[in-house]
C-alpha atoms as a PDB file:
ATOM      1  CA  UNK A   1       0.000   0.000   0.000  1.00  0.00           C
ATOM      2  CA  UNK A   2       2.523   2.413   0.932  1.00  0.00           C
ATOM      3  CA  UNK A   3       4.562   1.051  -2.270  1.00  0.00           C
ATOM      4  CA  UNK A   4       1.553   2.381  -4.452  1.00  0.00           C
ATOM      5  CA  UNK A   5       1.023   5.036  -2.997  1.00  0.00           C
ATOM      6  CA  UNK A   6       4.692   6.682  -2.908  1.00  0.00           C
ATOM      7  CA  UNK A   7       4.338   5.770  -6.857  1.00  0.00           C
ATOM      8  CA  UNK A   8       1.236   7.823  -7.096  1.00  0.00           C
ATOM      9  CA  UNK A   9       3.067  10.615  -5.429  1.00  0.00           C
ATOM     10  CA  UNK A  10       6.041  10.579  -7.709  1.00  0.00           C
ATOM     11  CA  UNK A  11       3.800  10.322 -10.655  1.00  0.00           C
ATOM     12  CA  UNK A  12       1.634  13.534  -9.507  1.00  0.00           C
ATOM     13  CA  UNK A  13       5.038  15.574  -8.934  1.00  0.00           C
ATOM     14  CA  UNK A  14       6.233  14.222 -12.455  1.00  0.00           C
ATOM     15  CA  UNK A  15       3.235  15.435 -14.292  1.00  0.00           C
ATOM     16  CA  UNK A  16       3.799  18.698 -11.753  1.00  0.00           C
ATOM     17  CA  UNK A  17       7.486  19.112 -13.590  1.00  0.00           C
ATOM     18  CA  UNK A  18       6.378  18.218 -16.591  1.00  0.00           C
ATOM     19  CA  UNK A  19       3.944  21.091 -16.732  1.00  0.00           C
ATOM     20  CA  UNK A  20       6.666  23.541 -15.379  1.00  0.00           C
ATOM     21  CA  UNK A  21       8.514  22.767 -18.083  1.00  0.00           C
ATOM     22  CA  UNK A  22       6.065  22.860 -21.061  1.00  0.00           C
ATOM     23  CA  UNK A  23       5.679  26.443 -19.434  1.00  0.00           C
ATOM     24  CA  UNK A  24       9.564  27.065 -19.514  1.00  0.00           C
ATOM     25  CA  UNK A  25      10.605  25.400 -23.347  1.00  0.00           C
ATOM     26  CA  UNK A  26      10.352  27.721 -26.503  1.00  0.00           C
ATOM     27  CA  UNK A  27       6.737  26.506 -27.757  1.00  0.00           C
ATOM     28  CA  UNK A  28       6.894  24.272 -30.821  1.00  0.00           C
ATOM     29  CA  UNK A  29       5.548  26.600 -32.889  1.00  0.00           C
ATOM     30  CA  UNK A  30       7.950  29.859 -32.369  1.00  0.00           C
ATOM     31  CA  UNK A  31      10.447  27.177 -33.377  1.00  0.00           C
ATOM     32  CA  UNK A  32       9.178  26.122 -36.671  1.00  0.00           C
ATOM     33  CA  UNK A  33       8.472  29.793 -37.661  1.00  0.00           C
ATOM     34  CA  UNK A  34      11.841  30.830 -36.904  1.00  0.00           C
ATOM     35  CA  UNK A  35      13.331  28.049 -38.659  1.00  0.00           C
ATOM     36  CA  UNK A  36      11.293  29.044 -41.503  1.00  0.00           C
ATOM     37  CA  UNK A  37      12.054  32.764 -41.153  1.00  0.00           C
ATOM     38  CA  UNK A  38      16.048  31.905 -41.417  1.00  0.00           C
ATOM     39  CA  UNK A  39      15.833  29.807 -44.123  1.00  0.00           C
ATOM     40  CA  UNK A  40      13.751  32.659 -45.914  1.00  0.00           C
ATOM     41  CA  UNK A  41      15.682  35.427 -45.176  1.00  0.00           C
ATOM     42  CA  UNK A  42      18.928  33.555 -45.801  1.00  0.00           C
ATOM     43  CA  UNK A  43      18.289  32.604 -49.453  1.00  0.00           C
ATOM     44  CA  UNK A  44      15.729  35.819 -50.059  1.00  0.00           C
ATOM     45  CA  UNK A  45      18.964  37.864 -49.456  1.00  0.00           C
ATOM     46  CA  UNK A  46      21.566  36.080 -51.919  1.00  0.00           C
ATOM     47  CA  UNK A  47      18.075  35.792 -54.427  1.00  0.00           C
ATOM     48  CA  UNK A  48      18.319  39.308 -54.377  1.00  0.00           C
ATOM     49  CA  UNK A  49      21.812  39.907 -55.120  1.00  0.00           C
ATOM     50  CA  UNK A  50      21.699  37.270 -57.498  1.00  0.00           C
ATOM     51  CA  UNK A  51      18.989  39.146 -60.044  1.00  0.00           C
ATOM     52  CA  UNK A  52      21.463  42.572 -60.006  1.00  0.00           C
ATOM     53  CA  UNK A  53      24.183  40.195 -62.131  1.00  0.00           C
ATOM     54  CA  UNK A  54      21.116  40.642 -65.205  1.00  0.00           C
ATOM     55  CA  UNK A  55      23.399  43.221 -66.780  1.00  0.00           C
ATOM     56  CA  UNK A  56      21.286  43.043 -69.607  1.00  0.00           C
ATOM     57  CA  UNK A  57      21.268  47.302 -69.941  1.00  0.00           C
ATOM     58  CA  UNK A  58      24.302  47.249 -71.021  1.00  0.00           C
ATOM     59  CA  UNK A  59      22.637  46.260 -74.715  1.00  0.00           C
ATOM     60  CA  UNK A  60      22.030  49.992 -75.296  1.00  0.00           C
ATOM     61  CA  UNK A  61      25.678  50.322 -74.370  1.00  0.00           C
ATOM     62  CA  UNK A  62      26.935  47.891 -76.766  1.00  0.00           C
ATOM     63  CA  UNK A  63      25.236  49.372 -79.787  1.00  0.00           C
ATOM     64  CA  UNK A  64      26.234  52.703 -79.025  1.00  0.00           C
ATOM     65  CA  UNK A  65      29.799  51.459 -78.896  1.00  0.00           C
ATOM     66  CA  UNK A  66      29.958  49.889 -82.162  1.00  0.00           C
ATOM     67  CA  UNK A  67      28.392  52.558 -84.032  1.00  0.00           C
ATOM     68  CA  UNK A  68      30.912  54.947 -82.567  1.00  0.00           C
ATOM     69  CA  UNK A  69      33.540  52.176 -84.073  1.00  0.00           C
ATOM     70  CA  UNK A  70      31.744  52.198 -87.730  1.00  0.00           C
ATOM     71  CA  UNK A  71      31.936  56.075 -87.766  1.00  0.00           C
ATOM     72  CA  UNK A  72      36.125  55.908 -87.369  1.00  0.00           C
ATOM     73  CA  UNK A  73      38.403  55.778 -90.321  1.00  0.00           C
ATOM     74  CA  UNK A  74      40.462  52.400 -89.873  1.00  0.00           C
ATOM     75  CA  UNK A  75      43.954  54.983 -90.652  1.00  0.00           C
ATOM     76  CA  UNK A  76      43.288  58.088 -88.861  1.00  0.00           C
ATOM     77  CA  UNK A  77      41.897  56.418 -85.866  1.00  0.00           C
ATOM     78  CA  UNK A  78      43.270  52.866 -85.852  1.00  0.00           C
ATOM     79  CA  UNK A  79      45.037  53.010 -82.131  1.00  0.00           C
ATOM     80  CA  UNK A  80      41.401  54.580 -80.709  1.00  0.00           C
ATOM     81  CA  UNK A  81      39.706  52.150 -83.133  1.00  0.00           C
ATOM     82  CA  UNK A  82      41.712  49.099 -81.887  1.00  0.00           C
ATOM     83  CA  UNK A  83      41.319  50.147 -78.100  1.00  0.00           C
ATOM     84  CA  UNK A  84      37.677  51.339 -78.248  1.00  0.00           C
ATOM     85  CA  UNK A  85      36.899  47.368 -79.555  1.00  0.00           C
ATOM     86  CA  UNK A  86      38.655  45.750 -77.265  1.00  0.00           C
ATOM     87  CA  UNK A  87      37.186  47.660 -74.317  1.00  0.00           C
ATOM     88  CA  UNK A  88      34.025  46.882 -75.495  1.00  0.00           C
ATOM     89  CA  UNK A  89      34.636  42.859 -76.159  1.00  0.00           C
ATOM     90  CA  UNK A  90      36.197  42.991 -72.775  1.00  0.00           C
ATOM     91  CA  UNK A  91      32.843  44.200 -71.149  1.00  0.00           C
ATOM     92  CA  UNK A  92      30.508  41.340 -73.017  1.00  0.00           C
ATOM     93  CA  UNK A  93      32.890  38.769 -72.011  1.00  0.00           C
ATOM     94  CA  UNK A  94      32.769  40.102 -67.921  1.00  0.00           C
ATOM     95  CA  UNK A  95      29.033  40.576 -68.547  1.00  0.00           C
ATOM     96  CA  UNK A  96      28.742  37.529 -69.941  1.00  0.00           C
ATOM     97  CA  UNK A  97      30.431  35.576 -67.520  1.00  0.00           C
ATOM     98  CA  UNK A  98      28.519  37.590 -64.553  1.00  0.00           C
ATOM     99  CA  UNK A  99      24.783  37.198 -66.261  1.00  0.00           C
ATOM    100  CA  UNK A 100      25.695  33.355 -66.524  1.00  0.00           C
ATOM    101  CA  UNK A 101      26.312  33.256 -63.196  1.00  0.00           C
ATOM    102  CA  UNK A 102      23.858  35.333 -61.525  1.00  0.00           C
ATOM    103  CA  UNK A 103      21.123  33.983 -63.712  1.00  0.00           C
ATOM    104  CA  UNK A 104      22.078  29.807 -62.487  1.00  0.00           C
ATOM    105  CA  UNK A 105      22.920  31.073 -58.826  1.00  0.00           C
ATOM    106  CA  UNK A 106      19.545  33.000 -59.046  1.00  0.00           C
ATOM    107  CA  UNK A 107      17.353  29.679 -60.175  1.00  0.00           C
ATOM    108  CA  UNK A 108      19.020  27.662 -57.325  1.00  0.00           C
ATOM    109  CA  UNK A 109      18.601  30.120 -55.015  1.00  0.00           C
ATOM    110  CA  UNK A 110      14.909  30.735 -55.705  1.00  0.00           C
ATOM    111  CA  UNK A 111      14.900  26.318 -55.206  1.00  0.00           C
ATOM    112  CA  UNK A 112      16.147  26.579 -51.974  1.00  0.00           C
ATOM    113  CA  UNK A 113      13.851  29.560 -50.779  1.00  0.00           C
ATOM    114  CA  UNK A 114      10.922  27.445 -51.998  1.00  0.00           C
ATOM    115  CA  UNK A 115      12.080  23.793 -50.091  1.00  0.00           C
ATOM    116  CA  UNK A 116      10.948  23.377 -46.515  1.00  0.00           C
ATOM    117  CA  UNK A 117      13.263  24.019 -43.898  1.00  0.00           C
ATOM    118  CA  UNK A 118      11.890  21.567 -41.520  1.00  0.00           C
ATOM    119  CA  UNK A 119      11.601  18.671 -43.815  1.00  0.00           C
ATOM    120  CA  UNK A 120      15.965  18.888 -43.365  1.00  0.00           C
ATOM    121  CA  UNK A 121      15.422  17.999 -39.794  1.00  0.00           C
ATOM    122  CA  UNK A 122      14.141  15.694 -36.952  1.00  0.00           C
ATOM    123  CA  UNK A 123      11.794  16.445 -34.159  1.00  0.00           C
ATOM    124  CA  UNK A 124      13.887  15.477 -30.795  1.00  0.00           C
ATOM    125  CA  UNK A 125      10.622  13.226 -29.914  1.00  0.00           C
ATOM    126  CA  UNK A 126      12.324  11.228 -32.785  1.00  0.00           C
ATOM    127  CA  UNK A 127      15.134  10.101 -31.708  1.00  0.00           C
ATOM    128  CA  UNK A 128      13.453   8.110 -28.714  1.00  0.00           C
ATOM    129  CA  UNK A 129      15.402   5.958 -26.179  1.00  0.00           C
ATOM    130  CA  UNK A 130      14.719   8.310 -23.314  1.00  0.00           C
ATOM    131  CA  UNK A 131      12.393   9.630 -21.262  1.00  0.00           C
ATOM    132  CA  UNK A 132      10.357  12.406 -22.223  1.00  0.00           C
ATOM    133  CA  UNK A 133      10.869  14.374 -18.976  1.00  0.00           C
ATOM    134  CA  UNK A 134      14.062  13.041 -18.533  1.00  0.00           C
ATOM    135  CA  UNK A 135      14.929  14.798 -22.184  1.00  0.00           C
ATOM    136  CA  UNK A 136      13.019  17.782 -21.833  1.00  0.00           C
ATOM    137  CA  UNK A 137      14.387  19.185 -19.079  1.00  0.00           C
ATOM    138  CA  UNK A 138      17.917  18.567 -20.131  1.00  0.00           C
ATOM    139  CA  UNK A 139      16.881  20.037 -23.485  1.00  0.00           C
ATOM    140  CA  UNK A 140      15.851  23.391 -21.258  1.00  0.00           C
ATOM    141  CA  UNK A 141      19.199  22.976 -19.266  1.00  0.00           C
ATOM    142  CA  UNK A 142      20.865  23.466 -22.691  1.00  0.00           C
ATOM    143  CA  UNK A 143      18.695  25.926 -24.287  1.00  0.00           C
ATOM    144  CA  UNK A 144      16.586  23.560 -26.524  1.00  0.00           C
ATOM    145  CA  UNK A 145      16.561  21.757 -29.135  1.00  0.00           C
ATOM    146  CA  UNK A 146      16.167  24.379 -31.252  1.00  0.00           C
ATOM    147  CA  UNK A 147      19.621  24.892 -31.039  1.00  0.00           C
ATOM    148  CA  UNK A 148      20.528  22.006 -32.601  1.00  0.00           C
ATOM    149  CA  UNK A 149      17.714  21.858 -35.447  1.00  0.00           C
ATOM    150  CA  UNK A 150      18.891  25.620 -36.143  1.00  0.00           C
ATOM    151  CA  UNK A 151      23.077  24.277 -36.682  1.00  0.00           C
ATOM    152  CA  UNK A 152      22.112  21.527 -38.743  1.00  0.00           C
ATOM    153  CA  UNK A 153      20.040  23.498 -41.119  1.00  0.00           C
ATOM    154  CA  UNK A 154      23.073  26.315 -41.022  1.00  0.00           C
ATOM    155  CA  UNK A 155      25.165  23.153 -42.198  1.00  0.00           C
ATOM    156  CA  UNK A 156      22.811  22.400 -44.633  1.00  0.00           C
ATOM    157  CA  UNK A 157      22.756  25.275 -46.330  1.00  0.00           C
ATOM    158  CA  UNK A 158      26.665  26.165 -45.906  1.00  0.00           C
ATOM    159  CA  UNK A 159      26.873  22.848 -48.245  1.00  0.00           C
ATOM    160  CA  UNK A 160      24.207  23.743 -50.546  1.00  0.00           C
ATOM    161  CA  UNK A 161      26.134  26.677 -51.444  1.00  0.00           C
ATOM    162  CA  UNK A 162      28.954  25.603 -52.206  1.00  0.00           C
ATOM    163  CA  UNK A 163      28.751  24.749 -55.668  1.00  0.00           C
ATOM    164  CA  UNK A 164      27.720  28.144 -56.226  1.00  0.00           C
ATOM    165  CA  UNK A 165      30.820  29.914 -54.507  1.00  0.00           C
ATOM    166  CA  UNK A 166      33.012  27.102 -56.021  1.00  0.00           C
ATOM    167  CA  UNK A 167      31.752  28.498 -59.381  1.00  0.00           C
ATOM    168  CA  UNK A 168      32.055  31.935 -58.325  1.00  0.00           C
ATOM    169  CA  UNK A 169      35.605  31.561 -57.572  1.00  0.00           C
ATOM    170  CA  UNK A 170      36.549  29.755 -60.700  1.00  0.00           C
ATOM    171  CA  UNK A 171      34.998  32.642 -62.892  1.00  0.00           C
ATOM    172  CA  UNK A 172      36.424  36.031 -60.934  1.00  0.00           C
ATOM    173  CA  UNK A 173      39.450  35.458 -62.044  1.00  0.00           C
ATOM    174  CA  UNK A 174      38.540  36.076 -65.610  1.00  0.00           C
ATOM    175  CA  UNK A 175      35.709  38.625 -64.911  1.00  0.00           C
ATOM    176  CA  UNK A 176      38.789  40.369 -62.958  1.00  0.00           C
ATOM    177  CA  UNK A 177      41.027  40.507 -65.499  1.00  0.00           C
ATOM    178  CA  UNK A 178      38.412  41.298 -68.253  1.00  0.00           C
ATOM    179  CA  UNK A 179      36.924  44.479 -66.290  1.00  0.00           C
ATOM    180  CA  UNK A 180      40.595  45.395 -65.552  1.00  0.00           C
ATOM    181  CA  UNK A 181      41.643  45.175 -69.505  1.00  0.00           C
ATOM    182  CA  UNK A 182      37.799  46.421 -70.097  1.00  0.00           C
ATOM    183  CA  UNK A 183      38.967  49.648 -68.323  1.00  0.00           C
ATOM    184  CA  UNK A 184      42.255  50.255 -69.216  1.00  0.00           C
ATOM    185  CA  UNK A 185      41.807  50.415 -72.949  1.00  0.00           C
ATOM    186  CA  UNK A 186      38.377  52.482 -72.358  1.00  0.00           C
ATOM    187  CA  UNK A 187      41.435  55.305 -71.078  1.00  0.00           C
ATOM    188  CA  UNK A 188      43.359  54.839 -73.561  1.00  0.00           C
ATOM    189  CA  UNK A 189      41.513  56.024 -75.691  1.00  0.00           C
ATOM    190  CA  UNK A 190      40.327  59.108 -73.648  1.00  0.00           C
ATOM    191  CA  UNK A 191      44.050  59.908 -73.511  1.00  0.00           C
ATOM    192  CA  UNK A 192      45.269  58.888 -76.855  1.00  0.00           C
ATOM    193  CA  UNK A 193      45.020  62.533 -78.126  1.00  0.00           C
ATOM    194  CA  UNK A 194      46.397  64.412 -75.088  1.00  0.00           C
ATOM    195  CA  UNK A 195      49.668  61.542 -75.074  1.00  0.00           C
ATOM    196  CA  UNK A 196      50.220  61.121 -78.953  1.00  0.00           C
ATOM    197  CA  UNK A 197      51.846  64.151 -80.864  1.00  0.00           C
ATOM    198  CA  UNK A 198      50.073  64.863 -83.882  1.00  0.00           C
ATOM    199  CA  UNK A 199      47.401  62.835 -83.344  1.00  0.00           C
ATOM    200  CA  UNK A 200      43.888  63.821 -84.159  1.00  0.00           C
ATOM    201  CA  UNK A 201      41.649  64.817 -82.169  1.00  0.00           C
ATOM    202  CA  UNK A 202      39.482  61.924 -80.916  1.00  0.00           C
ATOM    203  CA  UNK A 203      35.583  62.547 -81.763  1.00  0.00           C
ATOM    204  CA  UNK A 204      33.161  63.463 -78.586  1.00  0.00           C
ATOM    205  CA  UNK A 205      30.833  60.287 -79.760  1.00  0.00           C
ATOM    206  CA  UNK A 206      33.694  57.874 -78.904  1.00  0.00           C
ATOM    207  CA  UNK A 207      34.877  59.889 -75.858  1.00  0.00           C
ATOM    208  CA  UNK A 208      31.347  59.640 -74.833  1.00  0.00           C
ATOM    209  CA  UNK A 209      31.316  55.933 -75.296  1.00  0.00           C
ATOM    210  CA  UNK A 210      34.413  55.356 -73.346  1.00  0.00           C
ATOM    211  CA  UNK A 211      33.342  57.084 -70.377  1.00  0.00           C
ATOM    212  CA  UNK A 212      30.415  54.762 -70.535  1.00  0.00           C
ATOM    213  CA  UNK A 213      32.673  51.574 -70.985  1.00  0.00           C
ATOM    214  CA  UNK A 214      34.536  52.843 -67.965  1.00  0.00           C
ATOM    215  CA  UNK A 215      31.552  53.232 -65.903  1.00  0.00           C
ATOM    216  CA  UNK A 216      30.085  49.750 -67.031  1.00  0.00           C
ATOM    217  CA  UNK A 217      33.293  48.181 -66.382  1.00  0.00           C
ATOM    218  CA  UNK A 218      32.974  49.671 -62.877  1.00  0.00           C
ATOM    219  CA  UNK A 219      29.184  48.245 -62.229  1.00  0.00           C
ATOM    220  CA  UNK A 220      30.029  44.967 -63.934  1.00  0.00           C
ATOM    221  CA  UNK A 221      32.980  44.230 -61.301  1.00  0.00           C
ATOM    222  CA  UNK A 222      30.782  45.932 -58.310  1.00  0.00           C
ATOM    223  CA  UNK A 223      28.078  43.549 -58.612  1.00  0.00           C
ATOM    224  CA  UNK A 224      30.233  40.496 -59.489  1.00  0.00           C
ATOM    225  CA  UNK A 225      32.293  41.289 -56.081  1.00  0.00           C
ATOM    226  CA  UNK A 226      29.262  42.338 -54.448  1.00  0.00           C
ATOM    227  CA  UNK A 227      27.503  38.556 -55.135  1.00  0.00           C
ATOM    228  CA  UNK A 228      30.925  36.850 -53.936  1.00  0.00           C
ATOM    229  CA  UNK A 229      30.997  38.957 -50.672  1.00  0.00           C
ATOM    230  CA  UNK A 230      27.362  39.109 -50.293  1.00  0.00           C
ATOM    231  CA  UNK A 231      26.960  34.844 -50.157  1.00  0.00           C
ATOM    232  CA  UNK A 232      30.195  35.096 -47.549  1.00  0.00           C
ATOM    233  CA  UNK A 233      28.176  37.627 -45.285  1.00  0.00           C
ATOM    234  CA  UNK A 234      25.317  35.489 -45.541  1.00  0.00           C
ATOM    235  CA  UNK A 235      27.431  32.273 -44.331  1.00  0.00           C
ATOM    236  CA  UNK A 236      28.636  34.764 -41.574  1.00  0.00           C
ATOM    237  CA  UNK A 237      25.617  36.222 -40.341  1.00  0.00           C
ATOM    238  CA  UNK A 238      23.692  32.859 -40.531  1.00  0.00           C
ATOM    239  CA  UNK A 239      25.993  31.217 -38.253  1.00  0.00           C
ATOM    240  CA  UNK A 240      26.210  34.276 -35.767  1.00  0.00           C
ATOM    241  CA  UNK A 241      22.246  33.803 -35.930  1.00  0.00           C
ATOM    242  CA  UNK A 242      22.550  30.386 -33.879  1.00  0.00           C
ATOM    243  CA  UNK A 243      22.690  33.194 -30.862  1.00  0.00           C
ATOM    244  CA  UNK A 244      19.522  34.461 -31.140  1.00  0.00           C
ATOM    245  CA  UNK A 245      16.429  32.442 -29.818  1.00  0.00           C
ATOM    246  CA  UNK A 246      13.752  31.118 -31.566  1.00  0.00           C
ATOM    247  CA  UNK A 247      10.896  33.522 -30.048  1.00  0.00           C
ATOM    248  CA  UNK A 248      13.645  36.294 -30.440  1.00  0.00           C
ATOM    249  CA  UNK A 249      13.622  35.847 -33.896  1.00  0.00           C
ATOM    250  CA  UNK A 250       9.986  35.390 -34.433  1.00  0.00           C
ATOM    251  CA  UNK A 251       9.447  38.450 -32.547  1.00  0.00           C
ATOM    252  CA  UNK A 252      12.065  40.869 -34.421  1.00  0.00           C
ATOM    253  CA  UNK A 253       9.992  39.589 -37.497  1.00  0.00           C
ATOM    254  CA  UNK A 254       6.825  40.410 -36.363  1.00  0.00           C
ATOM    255  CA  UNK A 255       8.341  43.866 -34.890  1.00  0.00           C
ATOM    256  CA  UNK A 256      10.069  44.936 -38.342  1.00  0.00           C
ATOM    257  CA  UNK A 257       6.192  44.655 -39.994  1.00  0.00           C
ATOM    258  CA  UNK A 258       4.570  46.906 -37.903  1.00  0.00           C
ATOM    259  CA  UNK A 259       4.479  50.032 -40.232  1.00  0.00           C
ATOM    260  CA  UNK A 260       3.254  52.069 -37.229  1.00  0.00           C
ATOM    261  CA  UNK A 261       6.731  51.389 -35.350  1.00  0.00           C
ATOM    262  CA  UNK A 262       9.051  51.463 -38.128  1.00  0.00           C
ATOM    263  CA  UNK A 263      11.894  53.068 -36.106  1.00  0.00           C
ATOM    264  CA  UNK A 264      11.147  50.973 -32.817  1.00  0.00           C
ATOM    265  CA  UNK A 265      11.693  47.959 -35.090  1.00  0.00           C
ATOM    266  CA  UNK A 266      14.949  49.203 -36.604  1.00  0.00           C
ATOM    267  CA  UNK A 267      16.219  50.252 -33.287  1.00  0.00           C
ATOM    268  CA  UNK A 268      15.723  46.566 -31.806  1.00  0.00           C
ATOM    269  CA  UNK A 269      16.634  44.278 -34.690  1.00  0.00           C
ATOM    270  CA  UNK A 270      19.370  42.155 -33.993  1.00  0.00           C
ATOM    271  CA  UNK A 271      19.738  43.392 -30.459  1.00  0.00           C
ATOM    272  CA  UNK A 272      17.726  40.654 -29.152  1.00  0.00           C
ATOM    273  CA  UNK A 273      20.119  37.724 -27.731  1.00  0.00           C
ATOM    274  CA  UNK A 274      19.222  34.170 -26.816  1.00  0.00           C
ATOM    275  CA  UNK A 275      19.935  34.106 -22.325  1.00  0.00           C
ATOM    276  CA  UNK A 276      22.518  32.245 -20.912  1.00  0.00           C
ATOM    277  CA  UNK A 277      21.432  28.334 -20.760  1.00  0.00           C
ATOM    278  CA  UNK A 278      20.619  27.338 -17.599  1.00  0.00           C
ATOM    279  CA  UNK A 279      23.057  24.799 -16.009  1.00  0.00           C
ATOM    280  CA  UNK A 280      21.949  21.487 -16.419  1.00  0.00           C
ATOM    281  CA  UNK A 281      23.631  20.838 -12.365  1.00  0.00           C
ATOM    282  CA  UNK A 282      21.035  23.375 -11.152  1.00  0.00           C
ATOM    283  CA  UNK A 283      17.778  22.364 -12.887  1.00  0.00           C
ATOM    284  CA  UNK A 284      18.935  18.518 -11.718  1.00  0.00           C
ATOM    285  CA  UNK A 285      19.344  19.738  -8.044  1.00  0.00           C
ATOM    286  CA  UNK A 286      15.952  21.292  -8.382  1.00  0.00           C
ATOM    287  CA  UNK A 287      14.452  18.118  -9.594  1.00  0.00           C
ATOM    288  CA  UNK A 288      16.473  15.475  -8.025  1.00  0.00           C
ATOM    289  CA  UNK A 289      13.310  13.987  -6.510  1.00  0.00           C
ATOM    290  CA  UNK A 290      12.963  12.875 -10.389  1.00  0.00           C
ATOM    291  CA  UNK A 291      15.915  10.301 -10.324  1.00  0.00           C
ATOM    292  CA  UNK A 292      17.263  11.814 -13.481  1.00  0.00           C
END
């Protein structure tokens, strides 16, 4: 008798705990929307940078260029002639390298954005083996299992983009040297007639359309370097993100969409950090009663 009933007490204090700590854990839900938040705003942002690489304005450009080129008498104006065209073939081949690879990075990108963020991992109830209390309130001691869900997705996606910064890094060197070339010759032929004695003077149409190579060269190697920095802040900031709690990141959401608090939510995004973990030796000294 006294057997049964110190088990009914135990039980009664266990289901006493286990409501404590239902209270206590991030709720299930804050967790699977901030999942789906970082997996959002992780590929939303390299989407983005992805669709400036459509250079495709720099058409206009091109046909301006070569009917400067038609106007110029092959004697009189060979040097600007021959430095004028290669400036310009320069810029399609650093365009054309760049559109390539914003417009295949863009695609995969917009893949990933669309895939589910939770189907990439397992709910802790899963894993089984253990007790349920036993788990969940060494999951609190450590901060969750969000946690862990979060750095395994951050893994996921640090190898999902590697292809695409492995292909990055195998094209900069020749959108590099193109836009360097690109620009060089555009000067040289803003400076042929000032430099060369007794040249003639160069004609304002292809001055004018070397100040625009220049200036295309310039955006075409912004944007490139821009799209190979911008996926290494992204790997950056999404692991520093494993820092910030699950309702913290829900809530800074929520807080940046209010249109009525626009400053507020500037003024608190990414200030809100995850607490310390509580110590797994102190919650088990609180609970020792549960054998654990």
């Amino acid at each position: 008798m006294l057997f049964v009933q110190a088990i009914t007490a135990q039980l009664a204090l266990c289901a006493i705990a286990s409501d404590v700590i239902s209270d206590l854990v991030t709720p299930e839900a804050d967790k699977s929307e901030a999942l789906r938040l970082r997996q959002t705003q992780f590929w939303s942002a390299l989407s983005s940078v992805a669709d400036d690489m459509r250079l495709t304005q720099h058409a206009e450009l091109y046909q301006e260029t070569e009917k400067a080129l038609a106007e110029l008498d092959d004697n009189k104006y060979s040097e600007v002639k021959a430095a004028l065209s290669e400036s310009l073939q320069h810029l399609k081949q650093a365009d054309a390298a760049v559109l390539q690879q914003g417009l295949e990075s863009s695609e995969f990108f917009k893949e990933e954005l669309s895939s589910d963020a939770e189907s990439r991992g397992l709910s802790w109830f899963a894993q089984g083996g253990q007790n349920v209390l036993a788990k969940a309130i060494r999951l609190f001691a450590e901060g969750g299992d969000y946690t862990e869900r979060l750095k395994e997705q951050v893994r996921q996606r640090q190898k999902s983009l590697m292809p695409a910064l492995e292909a990055a890094a195998h094209s900069s060197a020749d959108v590099l040297k193109d836009t360097r070339l690109g620009s060089k010759r555009a000067f040289d032929v803003l400076k042929y007639d000032i430099y060369t004695k007794g040249a003639p003077k160069t004609p304002e149409s292809v001055k004018t359309a070397a100040n625009k190579l220049v200036n295309a060269v310039a955006e075409t190697r912004h944007r490139f370097m821009t799209f190979v920095s911008g996926m290494a802040t992204s790997l950056a900031h999404d692991v520093q993100g494993t820092k910030v709690s699950a309702s913290a990141t829900v809530a800074m959401d929520q807080l940046s969409k209010l249109e009525e608090t626009p400053r507020l939510a500037a003024e608190t995004k990414g200030s809100v950090f995850r607490a310390q973990p509580v110590s797994q030796q102190s919650v088990e000294d609180s609970f020792g009663f549960l054998g654990l």
